[in-house]
Protein backbone atom coordinates (compact mmCIF):
# COMPACT_ATOMS: atom_id res chain seq x y z
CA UNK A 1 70.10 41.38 -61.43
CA UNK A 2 68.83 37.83 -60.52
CA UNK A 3 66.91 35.55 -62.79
CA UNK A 4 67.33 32.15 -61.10
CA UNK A 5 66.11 31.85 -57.21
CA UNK A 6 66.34 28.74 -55.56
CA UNK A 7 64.06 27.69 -52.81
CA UNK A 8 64.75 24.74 -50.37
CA UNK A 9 61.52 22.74 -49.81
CA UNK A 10 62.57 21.16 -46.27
CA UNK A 11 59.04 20.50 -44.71
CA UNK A 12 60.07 22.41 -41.59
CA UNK A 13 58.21 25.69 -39.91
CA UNK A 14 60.71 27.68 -41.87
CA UNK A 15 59.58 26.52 -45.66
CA UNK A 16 56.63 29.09 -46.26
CA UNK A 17 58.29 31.70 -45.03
CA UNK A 18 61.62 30.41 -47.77
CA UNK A 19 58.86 30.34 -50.02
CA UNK A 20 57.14 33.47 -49.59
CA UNK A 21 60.71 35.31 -49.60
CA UNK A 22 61.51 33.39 -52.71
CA UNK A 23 58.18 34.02 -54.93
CA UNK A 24 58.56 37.72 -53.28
CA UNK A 25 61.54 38.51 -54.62
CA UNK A 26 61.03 36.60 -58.22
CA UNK A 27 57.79 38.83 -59.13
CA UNK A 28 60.25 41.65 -58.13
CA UNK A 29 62.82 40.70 -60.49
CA UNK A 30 60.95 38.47 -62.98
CA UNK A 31 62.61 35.99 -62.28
CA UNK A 32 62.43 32.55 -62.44
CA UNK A 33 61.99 30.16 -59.16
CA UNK A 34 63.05 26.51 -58.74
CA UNK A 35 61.53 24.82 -55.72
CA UNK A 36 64.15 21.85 -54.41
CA UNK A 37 62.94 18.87 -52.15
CA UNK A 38 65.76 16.12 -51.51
CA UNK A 39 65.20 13.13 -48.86
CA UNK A 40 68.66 11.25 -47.90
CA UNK A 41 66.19 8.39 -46.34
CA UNK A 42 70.02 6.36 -45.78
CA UNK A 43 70.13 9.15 -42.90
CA UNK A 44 67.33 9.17 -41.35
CA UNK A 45 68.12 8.53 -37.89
CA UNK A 46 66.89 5.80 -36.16
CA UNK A 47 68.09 2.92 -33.63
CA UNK A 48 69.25 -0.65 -34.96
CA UNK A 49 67.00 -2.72 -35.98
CA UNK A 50 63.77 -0.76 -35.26
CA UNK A 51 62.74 -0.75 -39.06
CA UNK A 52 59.02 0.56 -38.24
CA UNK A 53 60.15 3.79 -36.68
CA UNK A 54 62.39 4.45 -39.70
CA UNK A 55 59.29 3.47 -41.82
CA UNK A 56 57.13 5.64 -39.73
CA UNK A 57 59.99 9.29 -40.00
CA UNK A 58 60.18 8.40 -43.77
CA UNK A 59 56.42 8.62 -44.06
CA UNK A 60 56.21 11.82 -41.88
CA UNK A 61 59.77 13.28 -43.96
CA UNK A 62 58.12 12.76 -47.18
CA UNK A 63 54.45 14.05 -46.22
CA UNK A 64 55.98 17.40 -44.54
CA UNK A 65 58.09 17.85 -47.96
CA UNK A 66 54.72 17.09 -50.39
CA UNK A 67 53.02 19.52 -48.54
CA UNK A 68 56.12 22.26 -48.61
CA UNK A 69 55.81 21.40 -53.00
CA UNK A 70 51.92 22.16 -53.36
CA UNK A 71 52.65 25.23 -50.99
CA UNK A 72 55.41 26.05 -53.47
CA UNK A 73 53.45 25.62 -56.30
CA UNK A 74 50.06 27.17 -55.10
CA UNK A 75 52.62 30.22 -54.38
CA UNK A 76 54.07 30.39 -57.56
CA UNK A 77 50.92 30.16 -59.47
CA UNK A 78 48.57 32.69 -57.50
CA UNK A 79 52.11 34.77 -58.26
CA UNK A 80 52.15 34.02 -62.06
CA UNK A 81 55.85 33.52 -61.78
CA UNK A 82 57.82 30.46 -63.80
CA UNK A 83 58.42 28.04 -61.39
CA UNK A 84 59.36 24.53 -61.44
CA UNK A 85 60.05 21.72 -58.71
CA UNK A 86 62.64 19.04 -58.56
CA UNK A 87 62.25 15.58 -56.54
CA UNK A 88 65.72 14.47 -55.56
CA UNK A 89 66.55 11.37 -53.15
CA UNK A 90 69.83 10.52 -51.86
CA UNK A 91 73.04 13.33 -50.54
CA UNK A 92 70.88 16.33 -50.41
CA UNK A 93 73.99 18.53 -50.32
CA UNK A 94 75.31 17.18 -53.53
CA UNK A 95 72.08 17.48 -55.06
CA UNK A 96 71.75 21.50 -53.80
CA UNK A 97 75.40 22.25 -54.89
CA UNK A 98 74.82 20.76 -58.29
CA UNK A 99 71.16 22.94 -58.46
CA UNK A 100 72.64 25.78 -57.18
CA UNK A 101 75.37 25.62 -59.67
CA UNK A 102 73.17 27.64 -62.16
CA UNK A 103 70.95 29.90 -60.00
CA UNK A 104 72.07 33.47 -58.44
CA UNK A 105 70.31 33.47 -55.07
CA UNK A 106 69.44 30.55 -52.92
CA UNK A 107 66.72 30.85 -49.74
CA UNK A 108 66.46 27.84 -47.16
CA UNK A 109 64.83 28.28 -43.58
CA UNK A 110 67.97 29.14 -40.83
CA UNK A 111 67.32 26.05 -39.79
CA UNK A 112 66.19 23.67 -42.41
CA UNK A 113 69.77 22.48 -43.28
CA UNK A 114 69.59 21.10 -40.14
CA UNK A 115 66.47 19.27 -40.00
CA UNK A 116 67.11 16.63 -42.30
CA UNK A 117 68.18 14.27 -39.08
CA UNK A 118 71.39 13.51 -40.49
CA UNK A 119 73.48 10.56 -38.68
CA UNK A 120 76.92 11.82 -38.97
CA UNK A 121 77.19 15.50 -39.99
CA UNK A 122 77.08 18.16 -37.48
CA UNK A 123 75.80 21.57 -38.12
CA UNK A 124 79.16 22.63 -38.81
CA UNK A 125 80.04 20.54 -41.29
CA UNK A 126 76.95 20.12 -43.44
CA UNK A 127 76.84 24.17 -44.10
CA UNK A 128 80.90 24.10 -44.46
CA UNK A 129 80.10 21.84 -47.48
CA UNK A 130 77.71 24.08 -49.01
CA UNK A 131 80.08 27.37 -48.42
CA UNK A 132 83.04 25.51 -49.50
CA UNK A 133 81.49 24.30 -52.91
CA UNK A 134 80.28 28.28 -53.72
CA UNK A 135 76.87 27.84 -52.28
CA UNK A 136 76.65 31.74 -52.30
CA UNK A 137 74.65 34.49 -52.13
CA UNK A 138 72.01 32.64 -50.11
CA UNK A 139 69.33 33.46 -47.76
CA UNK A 140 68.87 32.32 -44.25
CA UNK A 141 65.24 32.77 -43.45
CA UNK A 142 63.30 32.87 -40.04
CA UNK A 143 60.23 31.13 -39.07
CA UNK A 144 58.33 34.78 -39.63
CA UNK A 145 58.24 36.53 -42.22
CA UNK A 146 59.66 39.94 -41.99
CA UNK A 147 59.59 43.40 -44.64
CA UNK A 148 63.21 43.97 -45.00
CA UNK A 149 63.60 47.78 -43.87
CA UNK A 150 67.03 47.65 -41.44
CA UNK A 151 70.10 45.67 -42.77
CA UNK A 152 73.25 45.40 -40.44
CA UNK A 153 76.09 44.56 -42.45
CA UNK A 154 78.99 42.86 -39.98
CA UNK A 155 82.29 44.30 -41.37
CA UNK A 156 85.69 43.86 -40.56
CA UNK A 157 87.89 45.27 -43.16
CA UNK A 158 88.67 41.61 -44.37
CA UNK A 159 88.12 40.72 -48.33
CA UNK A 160 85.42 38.03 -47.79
CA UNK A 161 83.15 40.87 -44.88
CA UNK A 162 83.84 43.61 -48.22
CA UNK A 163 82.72 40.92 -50.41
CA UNK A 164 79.54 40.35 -48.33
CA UNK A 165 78.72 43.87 -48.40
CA UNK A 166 79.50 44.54 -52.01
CA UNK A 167 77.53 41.63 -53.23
CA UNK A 168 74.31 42.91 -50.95
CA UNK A 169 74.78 46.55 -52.29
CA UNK A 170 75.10 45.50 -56.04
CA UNK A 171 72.08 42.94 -55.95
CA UNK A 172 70.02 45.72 -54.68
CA UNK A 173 67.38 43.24 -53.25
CA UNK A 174 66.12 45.88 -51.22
CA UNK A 175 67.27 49.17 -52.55
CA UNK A 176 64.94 51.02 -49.93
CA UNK A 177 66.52 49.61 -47.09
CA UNK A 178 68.62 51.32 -44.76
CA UNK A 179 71.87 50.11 -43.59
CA UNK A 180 74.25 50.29 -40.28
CA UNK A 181 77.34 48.75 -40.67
CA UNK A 182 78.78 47.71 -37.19
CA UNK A 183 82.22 47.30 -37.03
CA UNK A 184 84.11 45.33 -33.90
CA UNK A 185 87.78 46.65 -33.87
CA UNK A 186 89.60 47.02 -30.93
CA UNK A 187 91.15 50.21 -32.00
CA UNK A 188 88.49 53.21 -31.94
CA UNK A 189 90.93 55.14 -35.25
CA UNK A 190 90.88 52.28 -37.38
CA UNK A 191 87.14 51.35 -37.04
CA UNK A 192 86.52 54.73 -37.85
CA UNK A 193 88.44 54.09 -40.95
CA UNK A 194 86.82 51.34 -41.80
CA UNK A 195 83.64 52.55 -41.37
CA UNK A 196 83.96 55.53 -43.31
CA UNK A 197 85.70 53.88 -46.22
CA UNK A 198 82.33 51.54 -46.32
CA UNK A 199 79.72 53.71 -45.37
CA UNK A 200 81.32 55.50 -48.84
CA UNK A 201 80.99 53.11 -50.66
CA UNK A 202 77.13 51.61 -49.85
CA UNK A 203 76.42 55.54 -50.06
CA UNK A 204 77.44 55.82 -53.69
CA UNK A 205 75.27 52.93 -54.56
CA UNK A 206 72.49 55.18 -52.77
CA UNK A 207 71.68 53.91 -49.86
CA UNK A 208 70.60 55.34 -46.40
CA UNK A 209 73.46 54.54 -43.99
CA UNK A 210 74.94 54.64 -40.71
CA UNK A 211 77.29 52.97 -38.65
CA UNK A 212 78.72 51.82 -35.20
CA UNK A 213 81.54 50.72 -33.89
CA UNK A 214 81.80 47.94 -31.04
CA UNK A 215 85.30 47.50 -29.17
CA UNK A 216 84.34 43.58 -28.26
CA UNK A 217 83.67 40.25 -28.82
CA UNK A 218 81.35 40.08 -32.36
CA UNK A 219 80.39 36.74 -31.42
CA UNK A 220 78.21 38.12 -28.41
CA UNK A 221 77.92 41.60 -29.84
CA UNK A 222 76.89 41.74 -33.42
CA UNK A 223 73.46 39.87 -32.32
CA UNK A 224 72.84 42.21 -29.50
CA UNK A 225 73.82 45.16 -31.77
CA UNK A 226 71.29 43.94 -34.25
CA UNK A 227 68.20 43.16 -32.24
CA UNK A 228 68.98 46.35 -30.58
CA UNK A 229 68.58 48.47 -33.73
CA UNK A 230 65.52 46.05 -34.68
CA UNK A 231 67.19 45.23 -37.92
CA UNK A 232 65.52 42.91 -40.28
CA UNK A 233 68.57 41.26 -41.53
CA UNK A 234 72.15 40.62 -41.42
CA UNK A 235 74.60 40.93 -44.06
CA UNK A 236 77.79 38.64 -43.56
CA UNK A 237 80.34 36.67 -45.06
CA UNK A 238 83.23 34.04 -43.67
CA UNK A 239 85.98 35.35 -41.17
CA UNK A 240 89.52 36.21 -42.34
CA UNK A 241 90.41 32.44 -42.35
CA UNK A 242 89.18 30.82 -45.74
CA UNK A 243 86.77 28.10 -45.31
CA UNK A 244 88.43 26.03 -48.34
CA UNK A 245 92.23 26.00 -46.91
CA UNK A 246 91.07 25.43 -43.10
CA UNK A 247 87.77 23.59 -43.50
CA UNK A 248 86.41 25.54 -41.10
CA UNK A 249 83.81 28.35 -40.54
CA UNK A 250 84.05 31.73 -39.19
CA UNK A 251 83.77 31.45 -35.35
CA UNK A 252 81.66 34.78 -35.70
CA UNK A 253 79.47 33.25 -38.67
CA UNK A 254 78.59 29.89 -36.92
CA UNK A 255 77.55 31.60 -33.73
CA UNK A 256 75.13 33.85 -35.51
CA UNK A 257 73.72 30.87 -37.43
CA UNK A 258 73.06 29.29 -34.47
CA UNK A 259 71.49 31.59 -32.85
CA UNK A 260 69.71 34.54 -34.43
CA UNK A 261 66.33 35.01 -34.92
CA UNK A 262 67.35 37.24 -37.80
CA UNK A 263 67.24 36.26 -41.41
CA UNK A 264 70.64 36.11 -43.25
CA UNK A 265 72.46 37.28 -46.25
CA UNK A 266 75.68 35.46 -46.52
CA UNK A 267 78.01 35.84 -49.22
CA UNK A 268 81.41 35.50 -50.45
């Protein structure tokens, strides 16, 4: 069960559809939704000394994230779900770790992390700080908004791709949804294992499911496999190598971020 949603408000072309999915899923639960707009106007970027084109981004950064809180808020209200919004300036990862501290499901745009213009973080190491600090479940939305029907869960028979799955089934989000797990083992008798063993186990929490296995390279095929099947969303957590110990993210996991057009569940 979730009570406490968090909702990025990044002033990008992703926001109302973070918002929508947010406000959606808190008059489904009765739960309670905390809108979160954060400018880091240190990292704005900008060339030396050209102080009226910083000027002129700040003014744009903060009127794209006003107009992301009254959309929030008009949401929320027309919803009649408690909502609140917090104003934060400075690290805006700091400030969503210490937020999402205390909330169970957090929703941000796929690429609204990433919009922020930062100076010196790459993609790869701005989300590696949120995963790292336990920045999970969250919700990678896409610029449209879809009705969550078809889930693919990517599973590998590791801990953190059974803890992605488990965490999906048990939140029960979308308990109508159907699910394919797709399964990339180069041995045909052992994906069949696997995907038996979890096809069991999302079936005792009753859901719909199938599966597939493809012999090959997940970091081409899992996207393929899921716009393919027209899935609405794709369930995944880390690789086998732990983000805390090796600072780094699964090769599988960054590719997808990157890339899909899909929204994400990613857990750990």
């Amino acid at each position: 069960m979730i009570k406490r949603i968090l909702v990025g408000l990044a002033g990008t072309t992703y926001t109302p559809v973070a918002i929508q999915r947010g406000v959606t899923l808190a008059q489904s639960y009765d739960a309670e939704v905390t809108g979160v707009a954060i400018l880091d106007s240190s990292r704005l970027r900008c060339e030396p000394n050209r102080e009226a084109i910083r000027a002129e981004r700040m003014e744009i950064a903060l009127s794209q994230i006003q107009r992301s809180i009254v959309d929030f808020e008009t949401a929320c209200q027309r919803a009649s779900i408690k909502h609140r919004v917090v104003e934060e300036s400075g690290d805006a990862f700091t400030a969503l770790i210490d937020r999402a501290r205390y909330s169970d499901l957090m929703v941000f745009g796929l690429r609204s992390v990433f919009k922020y213009d930062f100076l010196a973080d790459d993609p790869e190491s701005l989300l590696i700080r949120l995963v790292s600090a336990g920045v999970r479940p969250l919700i990678a939305v896409s610029e449209k908004y879809r009705r969550i029907s078809r889930v693919i869960i990517a599973f590998n028979g590791t801990m953190e791709s059974a803890k992605a799955m488990k965490r999906f089934v048990q939140m029960r989000l979308w308990p109508g949804a159907e699910l394919k797990i797709v399964t990339f083992h180069p041995s045909e008798p052992k994906a069949n294992e696997l995907l038996r063993d979890a096809e069991d186990y999302c079936r005792a929490h009753g859901y719909s499911v199938c599966h597939q296995s493809n012999p090959g390279d997940p970091k081409v095929l899992l996207l393929a496999a899921a716009t393919l099947w027209q899935a609405d969303m794709i369930v995944m957590g880390n690789s086998a190598r732990s983000v805390l110990t090796r600072r780094v993210l699964g090769d599988t996991l960054l590719e997808t971020l990157r890339n899909t057009t899909i929204p994400l569940f990613l857990a750990q």
